[in-house]
C-alpha atoms as a PDB file:
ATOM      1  CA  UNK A   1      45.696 -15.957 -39.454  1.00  0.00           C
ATOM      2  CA  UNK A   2      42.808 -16.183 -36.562  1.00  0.00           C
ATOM      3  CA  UNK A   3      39.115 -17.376 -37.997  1.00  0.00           C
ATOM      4  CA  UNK A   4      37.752 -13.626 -37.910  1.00  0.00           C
ATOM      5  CA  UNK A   5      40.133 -12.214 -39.906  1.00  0.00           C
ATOM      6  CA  UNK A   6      40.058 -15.373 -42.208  1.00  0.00           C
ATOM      7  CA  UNK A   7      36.138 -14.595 -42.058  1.00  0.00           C
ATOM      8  CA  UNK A   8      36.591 -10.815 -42.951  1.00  0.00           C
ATOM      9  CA  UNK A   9      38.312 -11.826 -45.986  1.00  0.00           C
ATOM     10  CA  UNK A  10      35.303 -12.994 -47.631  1.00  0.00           C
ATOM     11  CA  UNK A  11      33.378  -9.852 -47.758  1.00  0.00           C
ATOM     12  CA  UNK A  12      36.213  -7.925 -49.131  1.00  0.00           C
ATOM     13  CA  UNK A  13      36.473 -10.608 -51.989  1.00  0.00           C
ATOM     14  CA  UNK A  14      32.742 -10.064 -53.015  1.00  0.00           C
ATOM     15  CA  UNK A  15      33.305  -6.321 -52.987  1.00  0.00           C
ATOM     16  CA  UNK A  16      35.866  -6.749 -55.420  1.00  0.00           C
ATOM     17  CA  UNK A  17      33.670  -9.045 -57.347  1.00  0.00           C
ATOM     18  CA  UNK A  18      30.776  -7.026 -57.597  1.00  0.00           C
ATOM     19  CA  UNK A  19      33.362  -3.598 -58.201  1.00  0.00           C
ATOM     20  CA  UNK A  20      32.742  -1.359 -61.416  1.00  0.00           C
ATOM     21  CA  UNK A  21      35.586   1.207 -61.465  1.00  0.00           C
ATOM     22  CA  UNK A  22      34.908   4.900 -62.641  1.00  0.00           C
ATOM     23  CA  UNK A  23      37.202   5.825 -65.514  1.00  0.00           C
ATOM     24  CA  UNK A  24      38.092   9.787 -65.908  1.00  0.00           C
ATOM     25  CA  UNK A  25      36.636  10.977 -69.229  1.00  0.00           C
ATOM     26  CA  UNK A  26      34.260   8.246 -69.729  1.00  0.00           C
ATOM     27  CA  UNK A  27      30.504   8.702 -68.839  1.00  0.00           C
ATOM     28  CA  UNK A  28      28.807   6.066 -66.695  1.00  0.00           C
ATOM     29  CA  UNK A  29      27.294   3.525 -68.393  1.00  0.00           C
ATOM     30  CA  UNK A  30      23.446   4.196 -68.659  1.00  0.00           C
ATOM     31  CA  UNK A  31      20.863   1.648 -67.385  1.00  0.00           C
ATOM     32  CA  UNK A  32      20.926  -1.462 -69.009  1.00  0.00           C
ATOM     33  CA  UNK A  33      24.051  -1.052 -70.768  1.00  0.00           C
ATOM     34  CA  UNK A  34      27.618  -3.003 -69.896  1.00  0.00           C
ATOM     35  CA  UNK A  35      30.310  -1.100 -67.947  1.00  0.00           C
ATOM     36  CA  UNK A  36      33.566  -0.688 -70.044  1.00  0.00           C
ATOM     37  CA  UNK A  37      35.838  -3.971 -68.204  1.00  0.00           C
ATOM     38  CA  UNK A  38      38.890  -2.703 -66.785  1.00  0.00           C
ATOM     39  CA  UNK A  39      42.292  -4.274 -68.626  1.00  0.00           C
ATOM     40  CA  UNK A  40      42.656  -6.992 -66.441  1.00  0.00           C
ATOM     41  CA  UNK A  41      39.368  -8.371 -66.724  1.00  0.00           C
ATOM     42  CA  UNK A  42      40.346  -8.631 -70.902  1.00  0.00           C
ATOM     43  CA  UNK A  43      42.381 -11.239 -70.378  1.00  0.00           C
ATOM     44  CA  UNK A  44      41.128 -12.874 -66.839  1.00  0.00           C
ATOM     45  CA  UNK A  45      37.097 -12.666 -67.731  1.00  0.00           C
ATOM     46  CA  UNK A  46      36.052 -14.729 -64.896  1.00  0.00           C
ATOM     47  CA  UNK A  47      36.756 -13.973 -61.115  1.00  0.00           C
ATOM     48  CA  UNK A  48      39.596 -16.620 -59.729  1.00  0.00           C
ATOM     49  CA  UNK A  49      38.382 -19.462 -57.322  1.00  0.00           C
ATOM     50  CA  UNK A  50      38.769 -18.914 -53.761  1.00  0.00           C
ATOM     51  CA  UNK A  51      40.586 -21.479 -51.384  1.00  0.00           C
ATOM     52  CA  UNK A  52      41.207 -21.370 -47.907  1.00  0.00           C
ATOM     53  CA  UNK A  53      44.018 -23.674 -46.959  1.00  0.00           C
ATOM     54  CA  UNK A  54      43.803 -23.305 -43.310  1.00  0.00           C
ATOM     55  CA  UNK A  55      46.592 -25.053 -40.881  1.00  0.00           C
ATOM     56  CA  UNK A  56      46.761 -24.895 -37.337  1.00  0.00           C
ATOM     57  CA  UNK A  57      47.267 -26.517 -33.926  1.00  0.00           C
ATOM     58  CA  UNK A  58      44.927 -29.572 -34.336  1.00  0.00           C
ATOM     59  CA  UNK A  59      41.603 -30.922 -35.335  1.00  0.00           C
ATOM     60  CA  UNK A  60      39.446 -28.511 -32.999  1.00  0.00           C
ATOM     61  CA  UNK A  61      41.302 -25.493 -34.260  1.00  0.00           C
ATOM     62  CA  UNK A  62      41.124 -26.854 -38.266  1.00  0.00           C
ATOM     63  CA  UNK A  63      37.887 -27.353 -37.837  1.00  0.00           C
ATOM     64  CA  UNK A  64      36.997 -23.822 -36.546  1.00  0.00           C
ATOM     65  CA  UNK A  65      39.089 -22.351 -39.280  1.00  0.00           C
ATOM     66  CA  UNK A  66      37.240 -23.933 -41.554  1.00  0.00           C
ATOM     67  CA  UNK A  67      34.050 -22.885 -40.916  1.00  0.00           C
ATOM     68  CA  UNK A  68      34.670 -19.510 -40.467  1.00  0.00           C
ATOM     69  CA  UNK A  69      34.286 -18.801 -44.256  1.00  0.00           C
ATOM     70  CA  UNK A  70      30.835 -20.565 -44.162  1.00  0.00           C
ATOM     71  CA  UNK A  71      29.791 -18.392 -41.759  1.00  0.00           C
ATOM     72  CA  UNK A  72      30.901 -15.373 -43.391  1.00  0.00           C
ATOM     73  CA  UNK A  73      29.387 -16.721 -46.492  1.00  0.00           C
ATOM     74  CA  UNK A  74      26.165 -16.451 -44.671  1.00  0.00           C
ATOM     75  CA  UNK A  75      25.901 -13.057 -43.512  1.00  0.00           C
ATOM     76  CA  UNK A  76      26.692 -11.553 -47.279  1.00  0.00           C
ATOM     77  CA  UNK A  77      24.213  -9.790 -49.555  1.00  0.00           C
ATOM     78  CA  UNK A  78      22.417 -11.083 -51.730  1.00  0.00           C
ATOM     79  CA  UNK A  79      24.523 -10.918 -54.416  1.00  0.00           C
ATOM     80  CA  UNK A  80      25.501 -13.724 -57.219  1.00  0.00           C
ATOM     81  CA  UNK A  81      28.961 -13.851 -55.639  1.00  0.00           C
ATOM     82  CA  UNK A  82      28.363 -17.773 -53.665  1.00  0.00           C
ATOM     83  CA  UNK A  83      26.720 -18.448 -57.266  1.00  0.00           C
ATOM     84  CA  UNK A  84      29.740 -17.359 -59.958  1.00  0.00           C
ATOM     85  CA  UNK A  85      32.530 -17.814 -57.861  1.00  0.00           C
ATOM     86  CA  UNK A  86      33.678 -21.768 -55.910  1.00  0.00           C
ATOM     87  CA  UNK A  87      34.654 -20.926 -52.901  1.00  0.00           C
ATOM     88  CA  UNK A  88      36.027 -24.039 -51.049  1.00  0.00           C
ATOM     89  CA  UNK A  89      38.278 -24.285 -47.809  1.00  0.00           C
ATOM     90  CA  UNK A  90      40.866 -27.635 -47.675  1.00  0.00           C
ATOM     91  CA  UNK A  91      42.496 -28.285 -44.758  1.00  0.00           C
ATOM     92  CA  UNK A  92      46.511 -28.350 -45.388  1.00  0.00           C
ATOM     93  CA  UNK A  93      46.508 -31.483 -43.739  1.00  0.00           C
ATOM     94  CA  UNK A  94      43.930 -33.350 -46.055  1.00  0.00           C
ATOM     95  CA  UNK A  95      45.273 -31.661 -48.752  1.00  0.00           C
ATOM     96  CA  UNK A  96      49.380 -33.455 -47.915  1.00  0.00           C
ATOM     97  CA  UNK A  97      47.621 -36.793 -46.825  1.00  0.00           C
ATOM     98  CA  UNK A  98      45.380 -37.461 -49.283  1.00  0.00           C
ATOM     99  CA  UNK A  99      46.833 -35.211 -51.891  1.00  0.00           C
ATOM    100  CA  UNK A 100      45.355 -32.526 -53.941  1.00  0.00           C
ATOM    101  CA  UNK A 101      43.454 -34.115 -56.584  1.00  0.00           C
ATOM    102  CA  UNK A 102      41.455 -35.757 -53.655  1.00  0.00           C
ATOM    103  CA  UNK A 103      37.715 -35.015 -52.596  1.00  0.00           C
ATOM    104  CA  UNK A 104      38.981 -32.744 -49.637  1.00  0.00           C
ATOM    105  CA  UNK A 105      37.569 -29.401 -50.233  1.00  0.00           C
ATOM    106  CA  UNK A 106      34.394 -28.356 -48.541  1.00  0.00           C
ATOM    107  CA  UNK A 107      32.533 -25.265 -50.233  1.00  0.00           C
ATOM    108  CA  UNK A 108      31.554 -22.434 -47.833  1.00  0.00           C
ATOM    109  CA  UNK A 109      27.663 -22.819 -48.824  1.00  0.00           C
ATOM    110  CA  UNK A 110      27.368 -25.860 -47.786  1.00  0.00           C
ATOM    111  CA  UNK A 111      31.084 -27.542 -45.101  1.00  0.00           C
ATOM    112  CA  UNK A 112      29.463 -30.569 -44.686  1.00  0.00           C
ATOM    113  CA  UNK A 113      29.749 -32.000 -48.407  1.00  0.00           C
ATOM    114  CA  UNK A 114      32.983 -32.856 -49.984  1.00  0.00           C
ATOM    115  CA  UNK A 115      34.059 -31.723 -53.493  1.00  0.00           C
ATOM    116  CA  UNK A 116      36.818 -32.979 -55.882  1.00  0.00           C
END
């Protein structure tokens, strides 16, 4: 998939994060009180990690698909999204030559450090 559609990704993931479902015959939660979790979130309490694995013609075009997260990861709302949830984009190739348990992945906040 193309960098802007990688990028557009990213939103939609923090919508989902931030995302309180209304349930029929339940009243909304007043101020200051917790929403009822939907089932899912029972047994999965925290949001998964995020990973962008992107491949591609060479360096240039890895390179490119990697920071197209970052950028994205710029322009959200303040939210606590970037905060609660790693985000972190591995090139496949890093990820086969060095393997996975190497300090490949760069997080979106900041591509220019490397992570374990």
């Amino acid at each position: 998939m193309g960098p802007e559609r990688l990028a557009a990704k990213l939103p939609a993931y923090e919508r989902l994060h931030r995302y309180v479902p209304t349930i029929r015959g339940r009243r909304r939660p007043s101020i200051g009180q917790k929403p009822e979790p939907e089932d899912w979130r029972r047994h999965y309490p925290l949001f998964p990690r995020l990973l962008f694995v992107p491949d591609g013609t060479g360096p240039a075009d890895i390179e490119n698909r990697v920071t197209a997260p970052c950028s994205a990861a710029r322009q959200l709302a303040p939210s606590r999204f970037l905060q609660d949830v790693p985000i972190v984009a591995a090139p496949l190739a890093d990820l086969l030559h060095h393997s996975p348990s190497a300090t490949v992945r760069r997080p979106v906040h900041d591509p220019d450090q490397r992570v374990p």
